[in-house]
N, C-alpha and C. Protein backbone atom coordinates (compact mmCIF):
# COMPACT_ATOMS: atom_id res chain seq x y z
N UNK A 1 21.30 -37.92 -13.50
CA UNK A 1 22.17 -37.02 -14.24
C UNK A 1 22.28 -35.73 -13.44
N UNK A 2 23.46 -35.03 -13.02
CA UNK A 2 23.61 -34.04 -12.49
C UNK A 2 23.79 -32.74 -13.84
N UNK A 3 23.97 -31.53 -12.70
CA UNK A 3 23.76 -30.28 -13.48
C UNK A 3 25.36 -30.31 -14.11
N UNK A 4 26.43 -31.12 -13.44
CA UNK A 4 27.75 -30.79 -14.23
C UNK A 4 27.70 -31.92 -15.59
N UNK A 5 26.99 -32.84 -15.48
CA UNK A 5 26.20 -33.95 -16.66
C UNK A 5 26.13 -32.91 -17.77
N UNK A 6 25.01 -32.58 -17.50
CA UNK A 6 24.18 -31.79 -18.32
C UNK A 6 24.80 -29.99 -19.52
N UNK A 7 25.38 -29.99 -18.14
CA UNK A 7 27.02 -28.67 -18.92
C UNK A 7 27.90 -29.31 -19.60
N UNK A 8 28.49 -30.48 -19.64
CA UNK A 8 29.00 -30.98 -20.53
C UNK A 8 28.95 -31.41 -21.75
N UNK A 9 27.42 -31.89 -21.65
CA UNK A 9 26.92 -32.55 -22.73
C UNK A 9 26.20 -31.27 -23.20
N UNK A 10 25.94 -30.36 -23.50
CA UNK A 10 25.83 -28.88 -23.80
C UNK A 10 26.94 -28.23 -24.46
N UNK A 11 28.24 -28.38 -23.47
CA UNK A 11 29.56 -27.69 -24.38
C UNK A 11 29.66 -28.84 -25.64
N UNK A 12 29.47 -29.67 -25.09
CA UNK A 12 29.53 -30.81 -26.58
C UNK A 12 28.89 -30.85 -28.42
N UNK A 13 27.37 -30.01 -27.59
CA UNK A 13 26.72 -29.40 -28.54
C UNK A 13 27.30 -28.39 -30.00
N UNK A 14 27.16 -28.64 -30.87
CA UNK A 14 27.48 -27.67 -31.81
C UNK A 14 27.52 -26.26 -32.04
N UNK A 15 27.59 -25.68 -31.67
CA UNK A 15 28.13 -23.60 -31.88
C UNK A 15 26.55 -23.51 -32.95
N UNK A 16 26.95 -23.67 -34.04
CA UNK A 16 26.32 -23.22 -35.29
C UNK A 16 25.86 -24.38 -36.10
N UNK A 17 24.57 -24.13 -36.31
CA UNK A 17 23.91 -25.14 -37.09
C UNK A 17 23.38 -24.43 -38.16
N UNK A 18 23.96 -24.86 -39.53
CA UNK A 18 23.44 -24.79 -40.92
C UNK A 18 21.57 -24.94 -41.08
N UNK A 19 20.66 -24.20 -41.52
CA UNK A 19 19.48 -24.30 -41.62
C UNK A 19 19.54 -25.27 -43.02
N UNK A 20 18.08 -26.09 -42.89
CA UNK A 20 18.08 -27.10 -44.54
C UNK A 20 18.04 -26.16 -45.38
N UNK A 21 17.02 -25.38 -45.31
CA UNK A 21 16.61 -24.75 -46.52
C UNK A 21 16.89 -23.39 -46.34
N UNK A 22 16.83 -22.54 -47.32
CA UNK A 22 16.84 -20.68 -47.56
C UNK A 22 15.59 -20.18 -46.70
N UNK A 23 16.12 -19.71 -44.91
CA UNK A 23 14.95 -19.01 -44.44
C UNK A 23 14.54 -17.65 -45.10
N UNK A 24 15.00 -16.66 -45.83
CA UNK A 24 14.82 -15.35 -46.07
C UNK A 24 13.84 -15.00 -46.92
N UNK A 25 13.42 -15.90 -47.91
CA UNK A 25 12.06 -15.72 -48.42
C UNK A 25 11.09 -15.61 -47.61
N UNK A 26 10.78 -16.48 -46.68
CA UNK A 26 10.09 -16.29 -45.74
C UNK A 26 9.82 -15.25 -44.97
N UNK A 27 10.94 -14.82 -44.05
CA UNK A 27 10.62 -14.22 -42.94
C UNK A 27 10.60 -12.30 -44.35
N UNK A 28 11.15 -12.58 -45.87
CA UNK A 28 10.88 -11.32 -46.33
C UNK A 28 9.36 -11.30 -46.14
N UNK A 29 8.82 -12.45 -46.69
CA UNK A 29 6.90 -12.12 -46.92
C UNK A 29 6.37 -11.90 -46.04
N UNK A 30 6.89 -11.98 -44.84
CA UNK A 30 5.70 -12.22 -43.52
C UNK A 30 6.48 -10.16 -43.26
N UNK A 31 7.63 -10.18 -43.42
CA UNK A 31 7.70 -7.89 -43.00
C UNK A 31 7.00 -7.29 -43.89
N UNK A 32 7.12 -8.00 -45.65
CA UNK A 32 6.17 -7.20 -46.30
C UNK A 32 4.70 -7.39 -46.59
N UNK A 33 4.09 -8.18 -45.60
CA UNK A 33 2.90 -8.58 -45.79
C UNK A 33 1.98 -7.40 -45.36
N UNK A 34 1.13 -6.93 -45.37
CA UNK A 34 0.09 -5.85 -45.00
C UNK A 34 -0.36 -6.31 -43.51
N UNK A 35 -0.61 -5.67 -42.46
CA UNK A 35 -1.37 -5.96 -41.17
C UNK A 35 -2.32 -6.46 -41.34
N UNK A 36 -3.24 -7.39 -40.83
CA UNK A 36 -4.81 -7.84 -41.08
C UNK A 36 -5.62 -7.67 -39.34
N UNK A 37 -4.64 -7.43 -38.68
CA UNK A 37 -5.53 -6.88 -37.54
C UNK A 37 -5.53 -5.25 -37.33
N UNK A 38 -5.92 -4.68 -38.51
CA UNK A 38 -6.18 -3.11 -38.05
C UNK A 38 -8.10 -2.83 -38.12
N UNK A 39 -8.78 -4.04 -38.65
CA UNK A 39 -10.47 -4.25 -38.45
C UNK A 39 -10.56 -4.52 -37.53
N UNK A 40 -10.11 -5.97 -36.80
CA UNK A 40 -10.42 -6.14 -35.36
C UNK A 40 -9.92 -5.33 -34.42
N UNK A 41 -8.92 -4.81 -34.22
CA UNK A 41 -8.24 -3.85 -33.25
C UNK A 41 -9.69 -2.79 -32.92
N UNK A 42 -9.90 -2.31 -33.91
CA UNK A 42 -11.31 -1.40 -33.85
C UNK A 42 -12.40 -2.09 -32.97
N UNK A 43 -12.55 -3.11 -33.42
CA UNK A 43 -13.91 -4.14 -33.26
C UNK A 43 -14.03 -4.53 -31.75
N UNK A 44 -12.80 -4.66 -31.48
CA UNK A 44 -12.07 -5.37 -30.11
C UNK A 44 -12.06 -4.32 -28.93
N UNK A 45 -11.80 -3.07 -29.34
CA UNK A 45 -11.64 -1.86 -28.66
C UNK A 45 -13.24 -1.48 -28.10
N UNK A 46 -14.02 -1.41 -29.23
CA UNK A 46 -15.22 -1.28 -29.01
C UNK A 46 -16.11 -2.35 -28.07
N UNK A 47 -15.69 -3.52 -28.68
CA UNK A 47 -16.22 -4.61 -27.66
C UNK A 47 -15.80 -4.39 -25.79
N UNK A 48 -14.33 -4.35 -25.67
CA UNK A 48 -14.12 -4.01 -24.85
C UNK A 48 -14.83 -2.92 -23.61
N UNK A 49 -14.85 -1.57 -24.53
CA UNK A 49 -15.58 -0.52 -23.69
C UNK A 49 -16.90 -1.24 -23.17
N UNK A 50 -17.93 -1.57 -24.17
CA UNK A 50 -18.75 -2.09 -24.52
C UNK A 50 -19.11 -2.98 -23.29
N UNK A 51 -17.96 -3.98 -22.46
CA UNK A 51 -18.11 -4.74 -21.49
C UNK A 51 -18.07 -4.24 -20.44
N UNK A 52 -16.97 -3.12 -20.25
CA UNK A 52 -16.57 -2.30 -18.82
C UNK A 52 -17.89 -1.49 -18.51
N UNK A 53 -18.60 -1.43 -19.57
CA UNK A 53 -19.79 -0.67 -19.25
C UNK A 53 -20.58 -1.37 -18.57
N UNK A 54 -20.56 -2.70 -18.88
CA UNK A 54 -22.25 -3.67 -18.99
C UNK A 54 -21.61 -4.09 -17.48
N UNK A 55 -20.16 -4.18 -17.23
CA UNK A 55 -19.62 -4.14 -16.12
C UNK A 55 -20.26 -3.36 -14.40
N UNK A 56 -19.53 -2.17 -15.01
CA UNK A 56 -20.22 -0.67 -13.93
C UNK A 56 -21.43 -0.79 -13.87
N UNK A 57 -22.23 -1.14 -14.98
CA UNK A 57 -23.55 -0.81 -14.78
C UNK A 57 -24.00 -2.04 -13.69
N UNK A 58 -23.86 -3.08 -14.20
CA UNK A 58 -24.09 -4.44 -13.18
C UNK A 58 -23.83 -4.00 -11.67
N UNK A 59 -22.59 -3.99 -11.39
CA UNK A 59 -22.05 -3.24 -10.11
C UNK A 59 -22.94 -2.57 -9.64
N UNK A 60 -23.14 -0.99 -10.43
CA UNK A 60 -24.14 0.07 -9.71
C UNK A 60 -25.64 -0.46 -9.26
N UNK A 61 -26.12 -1.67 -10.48
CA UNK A 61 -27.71 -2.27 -10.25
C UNK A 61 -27.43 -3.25 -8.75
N UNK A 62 -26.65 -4.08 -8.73
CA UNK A 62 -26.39 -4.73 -8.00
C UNK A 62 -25.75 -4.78 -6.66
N UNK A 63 -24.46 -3.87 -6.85
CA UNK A 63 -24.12 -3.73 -5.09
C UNK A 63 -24.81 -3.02 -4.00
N UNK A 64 -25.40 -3.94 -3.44
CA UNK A 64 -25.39 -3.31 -1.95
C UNK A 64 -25.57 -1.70 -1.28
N UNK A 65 -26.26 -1.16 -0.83
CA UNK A 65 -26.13 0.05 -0.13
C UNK A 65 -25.37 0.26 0.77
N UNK A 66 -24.23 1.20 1.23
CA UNK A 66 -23.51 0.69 2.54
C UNK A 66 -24.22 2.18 3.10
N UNK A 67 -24.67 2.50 3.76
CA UNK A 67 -25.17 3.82 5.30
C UNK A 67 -23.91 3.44 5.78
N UNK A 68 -23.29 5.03 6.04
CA UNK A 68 -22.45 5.10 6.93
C UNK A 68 -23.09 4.66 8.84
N UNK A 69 -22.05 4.29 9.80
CA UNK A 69 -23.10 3.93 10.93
C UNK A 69 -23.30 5.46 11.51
N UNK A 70 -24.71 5.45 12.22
CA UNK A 70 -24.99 6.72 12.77
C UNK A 70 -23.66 7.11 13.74
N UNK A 71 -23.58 8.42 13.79
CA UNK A 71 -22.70 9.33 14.33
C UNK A 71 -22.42 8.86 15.60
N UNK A 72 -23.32 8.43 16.57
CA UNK A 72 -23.38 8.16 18.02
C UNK A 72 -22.46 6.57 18.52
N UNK A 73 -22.66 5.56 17.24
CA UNK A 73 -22.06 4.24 17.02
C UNK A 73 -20.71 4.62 16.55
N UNK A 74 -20.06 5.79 16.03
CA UNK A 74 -18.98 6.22 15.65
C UNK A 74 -18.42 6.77 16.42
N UNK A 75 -18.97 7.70 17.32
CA UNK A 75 -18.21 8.62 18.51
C UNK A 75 -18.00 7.36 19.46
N UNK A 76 -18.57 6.47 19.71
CA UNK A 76 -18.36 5.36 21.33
C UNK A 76 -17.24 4.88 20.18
N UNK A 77 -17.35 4.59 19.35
CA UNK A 77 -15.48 3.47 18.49
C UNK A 77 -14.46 4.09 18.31
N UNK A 78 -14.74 5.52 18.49
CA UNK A 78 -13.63 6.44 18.41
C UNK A 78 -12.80 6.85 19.18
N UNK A 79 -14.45 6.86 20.40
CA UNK A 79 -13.44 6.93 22.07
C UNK A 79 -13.21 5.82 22.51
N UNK A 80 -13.47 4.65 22.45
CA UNK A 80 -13.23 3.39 22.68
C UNK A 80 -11.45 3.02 22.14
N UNK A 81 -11.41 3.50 20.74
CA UNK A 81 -10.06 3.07 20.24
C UNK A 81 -9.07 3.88 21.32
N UNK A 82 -9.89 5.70 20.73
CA UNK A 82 -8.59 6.46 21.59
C UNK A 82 -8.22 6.26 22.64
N UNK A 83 -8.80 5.96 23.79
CA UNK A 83 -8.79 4.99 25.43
C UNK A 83 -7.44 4.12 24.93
N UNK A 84 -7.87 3.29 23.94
CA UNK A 84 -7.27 1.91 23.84
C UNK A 84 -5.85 2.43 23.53
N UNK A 85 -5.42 3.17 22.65
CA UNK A 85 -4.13 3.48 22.06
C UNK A 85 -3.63 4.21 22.91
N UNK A 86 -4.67 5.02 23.78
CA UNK A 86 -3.43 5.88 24.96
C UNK A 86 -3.61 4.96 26.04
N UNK A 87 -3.82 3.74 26.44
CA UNK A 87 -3.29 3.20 27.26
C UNK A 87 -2.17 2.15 27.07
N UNK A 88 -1.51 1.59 25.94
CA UNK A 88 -1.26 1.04 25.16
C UNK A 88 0.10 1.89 24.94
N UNK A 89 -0.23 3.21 24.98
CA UNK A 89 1.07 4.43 24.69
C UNK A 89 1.41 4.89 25.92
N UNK A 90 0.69 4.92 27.47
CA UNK A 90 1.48 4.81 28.27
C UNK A 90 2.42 3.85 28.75
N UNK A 91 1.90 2.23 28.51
CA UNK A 91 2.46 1.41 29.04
C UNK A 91 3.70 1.47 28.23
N UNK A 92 3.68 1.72 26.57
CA UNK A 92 5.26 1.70 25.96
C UNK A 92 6.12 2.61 26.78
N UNK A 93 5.79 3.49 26.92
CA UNK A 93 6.20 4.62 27.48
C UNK A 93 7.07 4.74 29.02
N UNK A 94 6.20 3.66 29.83
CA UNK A 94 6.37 3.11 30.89
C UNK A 94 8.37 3.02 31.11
N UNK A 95 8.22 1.92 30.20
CA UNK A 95 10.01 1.22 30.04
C UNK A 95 11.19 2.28 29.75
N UNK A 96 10.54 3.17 29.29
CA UNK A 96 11.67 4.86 29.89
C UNK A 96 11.77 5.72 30.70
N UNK A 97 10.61 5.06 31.87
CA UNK A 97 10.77 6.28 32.67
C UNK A 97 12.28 6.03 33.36
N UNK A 98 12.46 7.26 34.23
CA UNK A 98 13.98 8.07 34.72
C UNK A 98 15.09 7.54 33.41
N UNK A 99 15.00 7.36 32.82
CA UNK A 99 15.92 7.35 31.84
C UNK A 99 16.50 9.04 31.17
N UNK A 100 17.92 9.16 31.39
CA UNK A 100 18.36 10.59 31.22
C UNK A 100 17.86 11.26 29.65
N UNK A 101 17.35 12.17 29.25
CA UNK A 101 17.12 12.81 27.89
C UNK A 101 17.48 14.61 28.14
N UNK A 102 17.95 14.63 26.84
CA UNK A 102 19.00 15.63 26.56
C UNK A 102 18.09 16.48 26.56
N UNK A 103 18.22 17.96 26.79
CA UNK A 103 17.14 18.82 27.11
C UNK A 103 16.59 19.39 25.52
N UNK A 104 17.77 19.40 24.41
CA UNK A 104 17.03 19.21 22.65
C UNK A 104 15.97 18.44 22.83
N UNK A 105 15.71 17.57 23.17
CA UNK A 105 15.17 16.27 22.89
C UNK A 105 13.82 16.34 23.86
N UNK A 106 13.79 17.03 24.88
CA UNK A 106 12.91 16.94 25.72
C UNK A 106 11.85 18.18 25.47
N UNK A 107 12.52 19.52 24.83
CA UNK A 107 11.90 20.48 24.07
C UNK A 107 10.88 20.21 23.12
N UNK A 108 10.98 19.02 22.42
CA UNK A 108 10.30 18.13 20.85
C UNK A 108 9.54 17.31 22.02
N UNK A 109 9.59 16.56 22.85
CA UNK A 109 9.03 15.81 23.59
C UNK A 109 7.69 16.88 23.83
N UNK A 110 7.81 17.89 24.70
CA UNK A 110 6.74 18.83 25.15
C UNK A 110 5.75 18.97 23.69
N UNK A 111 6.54 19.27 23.05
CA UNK A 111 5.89 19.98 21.97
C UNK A 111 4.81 18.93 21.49
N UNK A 112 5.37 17.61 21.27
CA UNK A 112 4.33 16.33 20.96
C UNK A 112 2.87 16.15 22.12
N UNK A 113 3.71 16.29 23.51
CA UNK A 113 2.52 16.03 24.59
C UNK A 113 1.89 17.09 24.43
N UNK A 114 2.09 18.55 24.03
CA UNK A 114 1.09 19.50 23.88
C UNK A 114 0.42 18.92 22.94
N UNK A 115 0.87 18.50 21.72
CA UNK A 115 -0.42 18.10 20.96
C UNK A 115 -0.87 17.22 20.91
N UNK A 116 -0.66 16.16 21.73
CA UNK A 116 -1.90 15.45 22.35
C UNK A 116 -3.26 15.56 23.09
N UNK A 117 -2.55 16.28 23.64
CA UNK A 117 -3.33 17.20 24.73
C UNK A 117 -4.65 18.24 23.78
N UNK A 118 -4.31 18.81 22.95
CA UNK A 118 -4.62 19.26 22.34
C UNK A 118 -5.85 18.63 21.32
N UNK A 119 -5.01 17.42 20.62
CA UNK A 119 -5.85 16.61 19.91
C UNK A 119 -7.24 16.06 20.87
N UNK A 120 -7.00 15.65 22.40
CA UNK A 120 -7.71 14.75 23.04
C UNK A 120 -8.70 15.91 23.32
N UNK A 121 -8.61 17.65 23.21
CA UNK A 121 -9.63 18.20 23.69
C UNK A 121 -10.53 18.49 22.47
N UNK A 122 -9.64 18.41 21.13
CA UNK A 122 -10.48 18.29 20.18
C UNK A 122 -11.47 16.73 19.90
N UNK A 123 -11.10 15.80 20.52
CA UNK A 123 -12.02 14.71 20.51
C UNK A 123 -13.34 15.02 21.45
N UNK A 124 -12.99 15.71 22.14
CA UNK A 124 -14.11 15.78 23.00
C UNK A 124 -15.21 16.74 22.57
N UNK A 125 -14.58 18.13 21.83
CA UNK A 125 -15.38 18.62 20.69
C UNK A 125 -16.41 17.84 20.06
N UNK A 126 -15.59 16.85 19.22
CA UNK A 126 -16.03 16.56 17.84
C UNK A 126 -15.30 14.97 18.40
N UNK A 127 -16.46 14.01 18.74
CA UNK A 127 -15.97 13.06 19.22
C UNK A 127 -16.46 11.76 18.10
N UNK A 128 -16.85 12.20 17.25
CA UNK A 128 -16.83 11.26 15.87
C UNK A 128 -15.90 11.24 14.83
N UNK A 129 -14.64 11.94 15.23
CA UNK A 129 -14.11 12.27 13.90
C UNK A 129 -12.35 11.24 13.91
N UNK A 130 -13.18 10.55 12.84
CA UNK A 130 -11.77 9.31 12.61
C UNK A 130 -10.37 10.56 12.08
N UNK A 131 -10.44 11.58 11.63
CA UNK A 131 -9.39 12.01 11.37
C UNK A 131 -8.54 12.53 12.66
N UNK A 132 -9.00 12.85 13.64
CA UNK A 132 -8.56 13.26 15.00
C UNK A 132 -7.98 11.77 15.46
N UNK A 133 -8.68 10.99 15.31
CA UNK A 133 -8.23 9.86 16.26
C UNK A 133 -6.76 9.09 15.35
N UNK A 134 -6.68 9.68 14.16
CA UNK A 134 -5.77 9.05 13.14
C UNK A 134 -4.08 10.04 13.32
N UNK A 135 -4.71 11.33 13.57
CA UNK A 135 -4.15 12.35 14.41
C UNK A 135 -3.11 11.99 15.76
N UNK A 136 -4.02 11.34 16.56
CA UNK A 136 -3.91 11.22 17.96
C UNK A 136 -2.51 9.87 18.06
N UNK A 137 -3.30 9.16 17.12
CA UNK A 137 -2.12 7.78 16.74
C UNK A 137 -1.09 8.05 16.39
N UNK A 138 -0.75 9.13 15.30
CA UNK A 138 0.60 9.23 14.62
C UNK A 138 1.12 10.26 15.47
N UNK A 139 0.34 11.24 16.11
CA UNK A 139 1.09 11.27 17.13
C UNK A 139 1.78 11.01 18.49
N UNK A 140 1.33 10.06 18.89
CA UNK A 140 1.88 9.00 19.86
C UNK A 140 3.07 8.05 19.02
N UNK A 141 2.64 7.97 17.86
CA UNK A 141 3.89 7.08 17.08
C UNK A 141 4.99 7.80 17.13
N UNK A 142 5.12 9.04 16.91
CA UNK A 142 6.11 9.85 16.90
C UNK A 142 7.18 10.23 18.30
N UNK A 143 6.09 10.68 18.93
CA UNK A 143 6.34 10.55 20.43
C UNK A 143 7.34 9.40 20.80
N UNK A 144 6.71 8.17 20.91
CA UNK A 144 7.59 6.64 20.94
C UNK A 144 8.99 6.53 20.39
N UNK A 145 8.47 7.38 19.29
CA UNK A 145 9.80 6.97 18.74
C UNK A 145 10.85 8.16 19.24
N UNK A 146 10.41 9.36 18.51
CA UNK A 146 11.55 9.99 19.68
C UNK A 146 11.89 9.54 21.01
N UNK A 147 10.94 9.42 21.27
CA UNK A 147 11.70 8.85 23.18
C UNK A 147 12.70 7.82 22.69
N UNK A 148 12.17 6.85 21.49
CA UNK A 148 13.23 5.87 21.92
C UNK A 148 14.76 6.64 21.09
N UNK A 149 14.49 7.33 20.30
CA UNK A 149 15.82 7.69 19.98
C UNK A 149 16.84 8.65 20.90
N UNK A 150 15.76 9.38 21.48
CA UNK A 150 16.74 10.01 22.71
C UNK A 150 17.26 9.00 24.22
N UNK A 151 16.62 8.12 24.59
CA UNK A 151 17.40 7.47 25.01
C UNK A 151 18.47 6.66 24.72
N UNK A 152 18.37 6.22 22.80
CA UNK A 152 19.27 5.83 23.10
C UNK A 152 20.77 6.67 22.35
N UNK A 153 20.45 7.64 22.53
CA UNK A 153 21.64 8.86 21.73
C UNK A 153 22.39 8.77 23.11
């Protein structure tokens, strides 16, 4: 049986069907009936909290300690990544060289490599710090991308 089967034998169907009996008694008793879940709603609420607790608490008895790793295991992954992403950001970088850029465009360019430059002497500062190196990334992302939009303007 196909789906144009099935639409047919549907329009065929009757519009309006007569109910046997008088629904309105009914559906009156069941609007004017009183609520009977306003005890449990309480009961249920309470139970609830009641679990999220026994919850957290389990969690706090039970999970695990995490130690951050010492500082020294953090500074080598930090300079390890940053290495990795600025070599990774020269080679993108690579596929534009002599390509002509508008001197607007090359003004914003400086301004990014200064703060790289910048960022990379603050790594050397403070050579544990994931926010520098998160720094260092979005700004190379930016970089990339301007370049690629000024070449291709």
């Amino acid at each position: 049986m196909t789906e144009i089967d099935l639409r047919w034998q549907m329009r065929q169907l009757p519009r309006e069907i007569e109910p046997t009996r008088d629904l309105w008694p009914g559906i009156l008793a069941g609007i004017e009936r009183p609520p009977v879940r306003a005890r449990r709603t309480w009961f249920a609420g309470f139970a609830m909290a009641a679990s999220v607790l026994l919850a957290a608490g389990l969690f706090w008895k039970l999970a695990p300690s995490v130690a951050p790793p010492p500082p020294d295991m953090t500074a080598r992954i930090v300079s390890s990544e940053s290495r990795a992403i600025t070599t990774e950001y020269q080679a993108a970088l690579r596929q534009f060289d002599g390509a002509p850029i508008a001197a607007p465009m090359s003004e914003s360019l400086g301004a990014l490599d200064r703060s790289v430059h910048q960022i990379q002497r603050a790594l050397v500062a403070d050579p544990d710090s994931l926010f520098l190196l998160q720094q260092l990334r979005r700004t190379y992302s930016r970089r990339l991308a301007l370049t690629q939009r000024a070449v291709a303007s």
